[in-house]
PDB file of N, CA and C in Angstrom:
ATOM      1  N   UNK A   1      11.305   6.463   7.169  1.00  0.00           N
ATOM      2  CA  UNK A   1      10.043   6.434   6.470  1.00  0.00           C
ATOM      3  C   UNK A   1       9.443   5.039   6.571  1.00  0.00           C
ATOM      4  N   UNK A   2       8.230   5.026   6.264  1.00  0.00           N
ATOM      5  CA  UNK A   2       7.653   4.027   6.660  1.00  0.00           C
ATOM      6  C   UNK A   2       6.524   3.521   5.618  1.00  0.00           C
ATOM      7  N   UNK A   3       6.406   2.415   4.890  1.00  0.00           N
ATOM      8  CA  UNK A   3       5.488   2.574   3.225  1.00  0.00           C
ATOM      9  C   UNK A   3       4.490   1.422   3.751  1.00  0.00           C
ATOM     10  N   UNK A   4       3.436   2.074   3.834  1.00  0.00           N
ATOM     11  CA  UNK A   4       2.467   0.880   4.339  1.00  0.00           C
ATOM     12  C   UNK A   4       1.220   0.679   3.457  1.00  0.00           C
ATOM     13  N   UNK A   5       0.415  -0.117   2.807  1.00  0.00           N
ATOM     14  CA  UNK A   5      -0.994  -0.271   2.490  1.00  0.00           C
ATOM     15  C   UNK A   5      -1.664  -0.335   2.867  1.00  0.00           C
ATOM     16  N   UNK A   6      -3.190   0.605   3.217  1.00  0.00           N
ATOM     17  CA  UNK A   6      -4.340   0.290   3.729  1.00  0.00           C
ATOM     18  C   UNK A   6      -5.132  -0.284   3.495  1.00  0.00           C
ATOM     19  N   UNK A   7      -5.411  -1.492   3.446  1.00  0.00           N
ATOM     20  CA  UNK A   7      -6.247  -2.594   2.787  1.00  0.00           C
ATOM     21  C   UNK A   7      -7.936  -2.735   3.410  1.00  0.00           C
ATOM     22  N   UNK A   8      -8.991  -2.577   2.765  1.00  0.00           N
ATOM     23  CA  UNK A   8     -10.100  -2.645   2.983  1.00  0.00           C
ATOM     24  C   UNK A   8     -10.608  -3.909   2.068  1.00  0.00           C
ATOM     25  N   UNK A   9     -10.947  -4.625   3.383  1.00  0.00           N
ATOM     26  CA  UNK A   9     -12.070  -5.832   3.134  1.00  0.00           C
ATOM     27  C   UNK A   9     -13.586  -5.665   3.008  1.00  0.00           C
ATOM     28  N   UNK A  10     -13.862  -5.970   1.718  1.00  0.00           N
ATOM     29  CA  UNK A  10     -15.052  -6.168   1.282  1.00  0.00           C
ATOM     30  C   UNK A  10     -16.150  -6.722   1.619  1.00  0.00           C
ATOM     31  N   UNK A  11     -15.732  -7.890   2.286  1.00  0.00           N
ATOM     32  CA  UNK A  11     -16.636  -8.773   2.616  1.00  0.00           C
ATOM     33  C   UNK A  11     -17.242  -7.971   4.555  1.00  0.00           C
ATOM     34  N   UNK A  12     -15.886  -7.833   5.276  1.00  0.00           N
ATOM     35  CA  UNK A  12     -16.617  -7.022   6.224  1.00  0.00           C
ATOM     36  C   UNK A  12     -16.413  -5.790   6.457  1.00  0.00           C
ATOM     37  N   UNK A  13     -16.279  -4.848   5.423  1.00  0.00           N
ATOM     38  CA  UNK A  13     -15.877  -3.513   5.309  1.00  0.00           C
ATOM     39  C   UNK A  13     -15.271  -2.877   6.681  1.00  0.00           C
ATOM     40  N   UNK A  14     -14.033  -3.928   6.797  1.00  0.00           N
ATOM     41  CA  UNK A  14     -12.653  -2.921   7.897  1.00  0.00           C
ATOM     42  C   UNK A  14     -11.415  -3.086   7.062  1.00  0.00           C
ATOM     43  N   UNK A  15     -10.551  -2.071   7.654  1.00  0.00           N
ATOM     44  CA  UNK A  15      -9.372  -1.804   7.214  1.00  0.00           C
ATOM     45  C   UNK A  15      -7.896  -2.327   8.038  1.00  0.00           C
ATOM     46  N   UNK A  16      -7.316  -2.808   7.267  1.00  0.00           N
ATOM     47  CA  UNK A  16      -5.926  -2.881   8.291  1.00  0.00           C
ATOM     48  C   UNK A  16      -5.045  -2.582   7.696  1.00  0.00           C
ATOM     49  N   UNK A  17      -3.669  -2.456   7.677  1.00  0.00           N
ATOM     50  CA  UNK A  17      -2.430  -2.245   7.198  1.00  0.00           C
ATOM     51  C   UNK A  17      -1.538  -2.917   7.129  1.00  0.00           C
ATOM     52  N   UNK A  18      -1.020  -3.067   5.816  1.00  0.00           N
ATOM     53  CA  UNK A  18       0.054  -4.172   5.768  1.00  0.00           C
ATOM     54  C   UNK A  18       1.460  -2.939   5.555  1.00  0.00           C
ATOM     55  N   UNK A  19       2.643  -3.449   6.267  1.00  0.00           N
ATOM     56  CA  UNK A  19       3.999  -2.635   6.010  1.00  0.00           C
ATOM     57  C   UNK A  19       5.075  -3.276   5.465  1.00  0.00           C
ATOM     58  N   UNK A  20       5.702  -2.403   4.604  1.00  0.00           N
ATOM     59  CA  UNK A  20       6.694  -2.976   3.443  1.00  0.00           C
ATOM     60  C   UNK A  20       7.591  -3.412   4.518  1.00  0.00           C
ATOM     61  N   UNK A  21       7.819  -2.295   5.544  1.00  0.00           N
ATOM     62  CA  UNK A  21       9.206  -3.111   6.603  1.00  0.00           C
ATOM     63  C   UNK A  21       8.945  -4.183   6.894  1.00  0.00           C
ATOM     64  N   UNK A  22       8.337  -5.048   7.599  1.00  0.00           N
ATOM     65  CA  UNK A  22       7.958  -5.536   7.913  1.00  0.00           C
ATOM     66  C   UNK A  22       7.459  -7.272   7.097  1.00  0.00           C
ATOM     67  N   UNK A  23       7.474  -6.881   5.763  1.00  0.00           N
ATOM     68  CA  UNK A  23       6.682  -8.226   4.724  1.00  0.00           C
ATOM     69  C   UNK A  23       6.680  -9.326   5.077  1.00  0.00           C
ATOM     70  N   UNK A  24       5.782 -10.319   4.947  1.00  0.00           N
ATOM     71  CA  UNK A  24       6.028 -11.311   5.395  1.00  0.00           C
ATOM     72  C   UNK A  24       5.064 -11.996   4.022  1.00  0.00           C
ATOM     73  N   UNK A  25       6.416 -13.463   3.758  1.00  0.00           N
ATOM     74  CA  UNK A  25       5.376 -14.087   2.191  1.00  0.00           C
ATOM     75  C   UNK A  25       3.718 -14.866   3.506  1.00  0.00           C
ATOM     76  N   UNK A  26       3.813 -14.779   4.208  1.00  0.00           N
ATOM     77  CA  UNK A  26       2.640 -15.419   4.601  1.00  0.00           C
ATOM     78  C   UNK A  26       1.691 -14.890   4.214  1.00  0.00           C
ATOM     79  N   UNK A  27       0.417 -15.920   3.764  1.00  0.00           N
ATOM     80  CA  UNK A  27      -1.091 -15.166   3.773  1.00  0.00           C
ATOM     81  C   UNK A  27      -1.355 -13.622   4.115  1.00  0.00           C
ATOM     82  N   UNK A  28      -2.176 -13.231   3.396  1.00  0.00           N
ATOM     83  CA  UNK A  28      -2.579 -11.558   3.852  1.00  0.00           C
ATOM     84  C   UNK A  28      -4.006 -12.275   4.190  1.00  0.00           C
ATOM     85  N   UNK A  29      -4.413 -12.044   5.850  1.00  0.00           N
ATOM     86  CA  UNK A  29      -6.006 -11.873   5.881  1.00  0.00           C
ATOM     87  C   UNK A  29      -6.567 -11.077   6.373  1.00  0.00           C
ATOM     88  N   UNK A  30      -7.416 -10.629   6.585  1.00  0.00           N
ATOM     89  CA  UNK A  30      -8.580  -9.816   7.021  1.00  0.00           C
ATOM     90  C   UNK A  30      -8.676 -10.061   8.287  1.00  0.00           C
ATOM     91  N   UNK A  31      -7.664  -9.252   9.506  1.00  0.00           N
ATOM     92  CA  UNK A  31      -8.005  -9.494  10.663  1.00  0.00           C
ATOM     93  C   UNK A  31      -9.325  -9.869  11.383  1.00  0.00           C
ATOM     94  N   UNK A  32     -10.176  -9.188  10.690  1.00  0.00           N
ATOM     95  CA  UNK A  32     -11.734  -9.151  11.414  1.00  0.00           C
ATOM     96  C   UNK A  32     -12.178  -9.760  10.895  1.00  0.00           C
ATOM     97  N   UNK A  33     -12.378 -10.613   9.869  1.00  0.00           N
ATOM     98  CA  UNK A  33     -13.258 -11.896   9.250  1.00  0.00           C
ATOM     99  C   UNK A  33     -12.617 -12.758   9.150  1.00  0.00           C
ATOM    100  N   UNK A  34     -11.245 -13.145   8.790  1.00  0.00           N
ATOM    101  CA  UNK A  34      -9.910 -14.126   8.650  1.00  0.00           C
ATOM    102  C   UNK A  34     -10.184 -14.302   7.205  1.00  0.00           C
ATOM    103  N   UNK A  35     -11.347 -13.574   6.159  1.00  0.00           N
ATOM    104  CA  UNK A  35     -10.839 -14.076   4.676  1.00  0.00           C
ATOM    105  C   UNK A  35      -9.460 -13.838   4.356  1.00  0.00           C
ATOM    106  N   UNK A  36      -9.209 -14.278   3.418  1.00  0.00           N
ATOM    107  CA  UNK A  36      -7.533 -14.859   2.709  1.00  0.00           C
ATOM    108  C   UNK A  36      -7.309 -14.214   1.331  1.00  0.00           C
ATOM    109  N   UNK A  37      -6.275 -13.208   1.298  1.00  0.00           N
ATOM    110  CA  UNK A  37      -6.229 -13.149   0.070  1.00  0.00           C
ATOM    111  C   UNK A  37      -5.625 -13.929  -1.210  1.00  0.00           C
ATOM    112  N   UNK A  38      -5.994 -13.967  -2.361  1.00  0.00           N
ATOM    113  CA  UNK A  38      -4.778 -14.363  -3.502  1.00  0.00           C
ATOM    114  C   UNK A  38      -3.797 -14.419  -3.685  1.00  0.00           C
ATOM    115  N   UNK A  39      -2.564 -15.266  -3.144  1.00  0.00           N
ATOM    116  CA  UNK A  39      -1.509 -15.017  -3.342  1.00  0.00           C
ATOM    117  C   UNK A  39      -0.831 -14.156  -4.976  1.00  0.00           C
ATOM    118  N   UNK A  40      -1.590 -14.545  -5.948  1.00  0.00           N
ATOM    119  CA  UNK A  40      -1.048 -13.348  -7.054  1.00  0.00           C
ATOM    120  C   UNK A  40      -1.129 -11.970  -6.525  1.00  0.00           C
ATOM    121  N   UNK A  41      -2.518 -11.773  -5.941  1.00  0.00           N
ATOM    122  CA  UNK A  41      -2.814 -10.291  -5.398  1.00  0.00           C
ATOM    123  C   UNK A  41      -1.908  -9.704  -4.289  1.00  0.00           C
ATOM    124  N   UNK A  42      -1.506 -11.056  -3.407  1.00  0.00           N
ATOM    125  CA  UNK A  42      -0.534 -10.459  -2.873  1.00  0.00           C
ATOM    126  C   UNK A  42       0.682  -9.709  -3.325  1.00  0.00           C
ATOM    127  N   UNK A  43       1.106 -10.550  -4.183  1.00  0.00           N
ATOM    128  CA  UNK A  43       2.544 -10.188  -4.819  1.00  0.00           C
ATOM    129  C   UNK A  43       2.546  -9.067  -5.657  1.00  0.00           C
ATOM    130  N   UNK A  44       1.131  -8.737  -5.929  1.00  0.00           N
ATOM    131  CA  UNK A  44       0.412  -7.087  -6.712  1.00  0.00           C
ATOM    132  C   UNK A  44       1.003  -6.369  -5.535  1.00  0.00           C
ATOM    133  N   UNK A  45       0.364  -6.743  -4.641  1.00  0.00           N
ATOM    134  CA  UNK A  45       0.321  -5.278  -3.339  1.00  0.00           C
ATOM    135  C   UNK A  45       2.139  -5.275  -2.693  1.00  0.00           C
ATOM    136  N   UNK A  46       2.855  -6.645  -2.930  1.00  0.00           N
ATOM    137  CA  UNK A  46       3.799  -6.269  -2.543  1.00  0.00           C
ATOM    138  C   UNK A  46       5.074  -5.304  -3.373  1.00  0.00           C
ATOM    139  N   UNK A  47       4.497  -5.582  -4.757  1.00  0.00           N
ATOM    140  CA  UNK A  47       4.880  -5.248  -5.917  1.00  0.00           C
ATOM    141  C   UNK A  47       5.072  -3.312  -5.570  1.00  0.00           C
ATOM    142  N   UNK A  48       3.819  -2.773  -5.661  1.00  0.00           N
ATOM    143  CA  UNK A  48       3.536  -1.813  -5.320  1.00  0.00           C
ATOM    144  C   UNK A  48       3.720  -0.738  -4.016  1.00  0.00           C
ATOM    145  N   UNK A  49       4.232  -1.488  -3.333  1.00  0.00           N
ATOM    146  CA  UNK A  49       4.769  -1.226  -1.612  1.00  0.00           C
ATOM    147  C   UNK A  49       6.155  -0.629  -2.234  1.00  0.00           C
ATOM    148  N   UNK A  50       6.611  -1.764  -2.980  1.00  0.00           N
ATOM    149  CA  UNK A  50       7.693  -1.696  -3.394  1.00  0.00           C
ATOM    150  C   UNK A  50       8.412  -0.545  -4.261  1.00  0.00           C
ATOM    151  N   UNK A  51       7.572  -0.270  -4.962  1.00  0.00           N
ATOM    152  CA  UNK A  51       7.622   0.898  -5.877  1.00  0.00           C
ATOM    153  C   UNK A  51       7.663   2.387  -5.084  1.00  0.00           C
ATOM    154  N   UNK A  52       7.052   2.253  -3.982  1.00  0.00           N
ATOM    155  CA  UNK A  52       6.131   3.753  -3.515  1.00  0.00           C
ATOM    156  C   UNK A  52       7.409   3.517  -2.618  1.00  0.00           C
ATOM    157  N   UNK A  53       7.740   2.357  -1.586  1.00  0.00           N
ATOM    158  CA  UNK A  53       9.259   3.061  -0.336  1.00  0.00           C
ATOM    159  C   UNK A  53      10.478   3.426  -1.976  1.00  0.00           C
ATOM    160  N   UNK A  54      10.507   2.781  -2.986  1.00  0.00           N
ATOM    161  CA  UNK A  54      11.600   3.155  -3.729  1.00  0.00           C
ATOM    162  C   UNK A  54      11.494   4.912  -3.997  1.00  0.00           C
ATOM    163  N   UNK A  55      10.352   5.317  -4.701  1.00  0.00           N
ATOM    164  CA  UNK A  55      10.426   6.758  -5.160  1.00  0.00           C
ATOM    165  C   UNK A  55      10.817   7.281  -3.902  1.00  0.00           C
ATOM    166  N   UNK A  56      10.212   7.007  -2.767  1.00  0.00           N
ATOM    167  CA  UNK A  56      10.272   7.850  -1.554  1.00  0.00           C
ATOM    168  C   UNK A  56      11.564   8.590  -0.922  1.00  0.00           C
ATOM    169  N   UNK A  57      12.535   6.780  -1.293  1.00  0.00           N
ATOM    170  CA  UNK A  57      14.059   6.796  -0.582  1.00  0.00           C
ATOM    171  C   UNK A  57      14.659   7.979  -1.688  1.00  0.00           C
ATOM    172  N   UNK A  58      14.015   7.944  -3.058  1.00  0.00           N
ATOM    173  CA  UNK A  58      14.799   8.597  -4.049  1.00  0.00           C
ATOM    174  C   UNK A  58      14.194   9.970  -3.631  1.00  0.00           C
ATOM    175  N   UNK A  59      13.331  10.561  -3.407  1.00  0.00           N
ATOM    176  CA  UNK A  59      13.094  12.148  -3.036  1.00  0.00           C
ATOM    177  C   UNK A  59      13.837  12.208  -1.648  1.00  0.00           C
ATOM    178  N   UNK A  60      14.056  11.353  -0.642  1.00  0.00           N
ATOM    179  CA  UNK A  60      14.836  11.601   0.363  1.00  0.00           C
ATOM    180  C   UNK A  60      16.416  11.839  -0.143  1.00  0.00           C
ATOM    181  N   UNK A  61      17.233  10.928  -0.761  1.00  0.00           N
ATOM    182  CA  UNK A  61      18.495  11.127  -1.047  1.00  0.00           C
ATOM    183  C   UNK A  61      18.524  12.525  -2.023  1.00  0.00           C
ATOM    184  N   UNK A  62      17.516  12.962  -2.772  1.00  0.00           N
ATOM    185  CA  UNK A  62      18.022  13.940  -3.817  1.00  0.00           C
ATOM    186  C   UNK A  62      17.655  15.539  -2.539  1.00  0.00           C
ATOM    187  N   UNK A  63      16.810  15.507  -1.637  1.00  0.00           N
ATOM    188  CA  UNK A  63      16.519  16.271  -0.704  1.00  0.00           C
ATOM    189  C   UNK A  63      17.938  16.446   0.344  1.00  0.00           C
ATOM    190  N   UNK A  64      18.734  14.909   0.605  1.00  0.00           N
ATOM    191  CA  UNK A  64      19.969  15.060   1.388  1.00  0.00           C
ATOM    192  C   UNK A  64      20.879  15.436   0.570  1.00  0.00           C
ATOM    193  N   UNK A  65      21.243  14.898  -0.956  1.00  0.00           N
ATOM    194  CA  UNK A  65      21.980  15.076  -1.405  1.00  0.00           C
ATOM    195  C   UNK A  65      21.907  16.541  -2.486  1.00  0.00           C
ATOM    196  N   UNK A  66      21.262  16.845  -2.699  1.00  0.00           N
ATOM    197  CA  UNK A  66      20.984  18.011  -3.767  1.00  0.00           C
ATOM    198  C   UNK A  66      20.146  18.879  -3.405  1.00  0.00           C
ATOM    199  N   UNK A  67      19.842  19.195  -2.022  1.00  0.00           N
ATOM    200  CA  UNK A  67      19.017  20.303  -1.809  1.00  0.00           C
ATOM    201  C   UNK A  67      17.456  20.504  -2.252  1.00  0.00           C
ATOM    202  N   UNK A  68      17.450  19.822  -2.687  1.00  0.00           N
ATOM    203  CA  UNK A  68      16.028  19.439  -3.343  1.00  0.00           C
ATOM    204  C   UNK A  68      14.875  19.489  -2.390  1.00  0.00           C
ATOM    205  N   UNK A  69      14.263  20.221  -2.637  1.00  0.00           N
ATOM    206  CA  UNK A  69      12.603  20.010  -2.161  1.00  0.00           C
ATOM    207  C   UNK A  69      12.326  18.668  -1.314  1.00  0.00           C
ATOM    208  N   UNK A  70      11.743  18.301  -0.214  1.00  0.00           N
ATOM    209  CA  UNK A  70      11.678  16.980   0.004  1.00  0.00           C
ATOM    210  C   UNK A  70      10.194  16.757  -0.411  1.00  0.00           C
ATOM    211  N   UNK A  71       9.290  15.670  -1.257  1.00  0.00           N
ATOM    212  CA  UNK A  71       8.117  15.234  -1.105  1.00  0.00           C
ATOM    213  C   UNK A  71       8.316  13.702  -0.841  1.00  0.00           C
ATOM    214  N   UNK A  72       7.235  13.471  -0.462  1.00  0.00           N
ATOM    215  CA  UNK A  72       6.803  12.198   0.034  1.00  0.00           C
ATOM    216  C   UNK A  72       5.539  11.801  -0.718  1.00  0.00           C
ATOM    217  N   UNK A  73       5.550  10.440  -1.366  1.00  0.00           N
ATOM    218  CA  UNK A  73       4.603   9.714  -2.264  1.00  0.00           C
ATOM    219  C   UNK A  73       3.330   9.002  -1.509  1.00  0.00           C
ATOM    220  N   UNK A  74       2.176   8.930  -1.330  1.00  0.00           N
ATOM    221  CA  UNK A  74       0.922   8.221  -0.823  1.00  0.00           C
ATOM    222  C   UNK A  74       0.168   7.935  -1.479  1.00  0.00           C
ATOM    223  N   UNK A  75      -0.327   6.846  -1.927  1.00  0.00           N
ATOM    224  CA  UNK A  75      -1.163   6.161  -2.892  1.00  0.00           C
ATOM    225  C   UNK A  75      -2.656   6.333  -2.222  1.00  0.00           C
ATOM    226  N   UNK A  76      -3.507   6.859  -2.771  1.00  0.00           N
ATOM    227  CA  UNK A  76      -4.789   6.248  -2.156  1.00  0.00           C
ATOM    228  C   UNK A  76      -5.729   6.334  -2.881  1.00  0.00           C
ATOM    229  N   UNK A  77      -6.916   5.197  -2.812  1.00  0.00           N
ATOM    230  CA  UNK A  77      -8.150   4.291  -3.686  1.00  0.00           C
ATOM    231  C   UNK A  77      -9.219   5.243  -3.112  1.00  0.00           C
ATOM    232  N   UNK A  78     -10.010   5.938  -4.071  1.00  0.00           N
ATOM    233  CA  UNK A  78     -11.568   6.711  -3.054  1.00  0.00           C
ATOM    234  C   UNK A  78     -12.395   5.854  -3.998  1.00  0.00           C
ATOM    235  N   UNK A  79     -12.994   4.786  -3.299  1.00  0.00           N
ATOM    236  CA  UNK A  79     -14.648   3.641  -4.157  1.00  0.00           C
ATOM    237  C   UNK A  79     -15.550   5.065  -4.671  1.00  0.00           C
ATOM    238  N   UNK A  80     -15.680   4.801  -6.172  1.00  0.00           N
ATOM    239  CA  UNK A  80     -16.973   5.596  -6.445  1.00  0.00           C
ATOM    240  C   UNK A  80     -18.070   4.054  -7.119  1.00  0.00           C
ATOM    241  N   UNK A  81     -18.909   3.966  -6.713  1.00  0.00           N
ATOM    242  CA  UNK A  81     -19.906   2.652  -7.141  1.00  0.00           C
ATOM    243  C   UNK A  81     -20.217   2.542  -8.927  1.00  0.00           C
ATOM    244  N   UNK A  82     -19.728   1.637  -9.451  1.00  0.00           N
ATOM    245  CA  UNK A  82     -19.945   1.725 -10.769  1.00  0.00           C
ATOM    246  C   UNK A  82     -21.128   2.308 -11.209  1.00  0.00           C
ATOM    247  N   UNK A  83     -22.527   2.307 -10.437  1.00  0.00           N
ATOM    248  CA  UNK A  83     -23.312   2.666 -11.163  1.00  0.00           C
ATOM    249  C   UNK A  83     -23.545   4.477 -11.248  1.00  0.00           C
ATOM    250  N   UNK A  84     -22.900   4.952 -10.438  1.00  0.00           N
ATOM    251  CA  UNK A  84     -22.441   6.675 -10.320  1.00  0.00           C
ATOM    252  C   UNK A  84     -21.563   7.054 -11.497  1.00  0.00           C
ATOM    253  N   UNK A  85     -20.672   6.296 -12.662  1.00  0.00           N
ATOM    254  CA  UNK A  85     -20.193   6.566 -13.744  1.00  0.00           C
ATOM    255  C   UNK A  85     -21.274   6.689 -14.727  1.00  0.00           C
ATOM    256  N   UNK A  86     -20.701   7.785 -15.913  1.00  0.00           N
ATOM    257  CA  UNK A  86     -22.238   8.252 -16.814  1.00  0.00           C
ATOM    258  C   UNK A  86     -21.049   7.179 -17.991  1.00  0.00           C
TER     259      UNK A  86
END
């Protein structure tokens, strides 16, 4: 399995992916503009990587080990524009 984030930049509205295998404490930037994120924010998103391969490994072992149903966990953000809330 493979737990990755799809990260969309604001400033030039593209997307790239960061992967938990893979982490690296270096800078997160925005391939296509080179902005930089927050290192707190980083440690949010790594935080959260973190969480989503954990449940995952745990529906895999209870699927190998207990017959269990297998699901798989995916996080995902849909932008609705603040001013579309009543």
């Amino acid at each position: 399995m493979a737990t990755k984030a799809k990260i969309t930049c604001q400033n030039c509205n593209n997307s790239f992916d960061v992967f938990w295998a893979n982490w690296s404490e270096s800078p997160i930037r925005c391939p296509y503009c080179l902005k930089g994120m927050d290192s707190h924010m980083q440690g949010e998103i790594k935080a959260a990587l973190a969480t989503v391969a954990d449940l995952n490994q745990h529906f895999l072992k209870y699927h190998l080990e207990h017959q269990e149903p297998l699901f798989v966990v995916s996080v995902e953000h849909t932008h609705v524009p603040l001013d579309k809330f009543d």
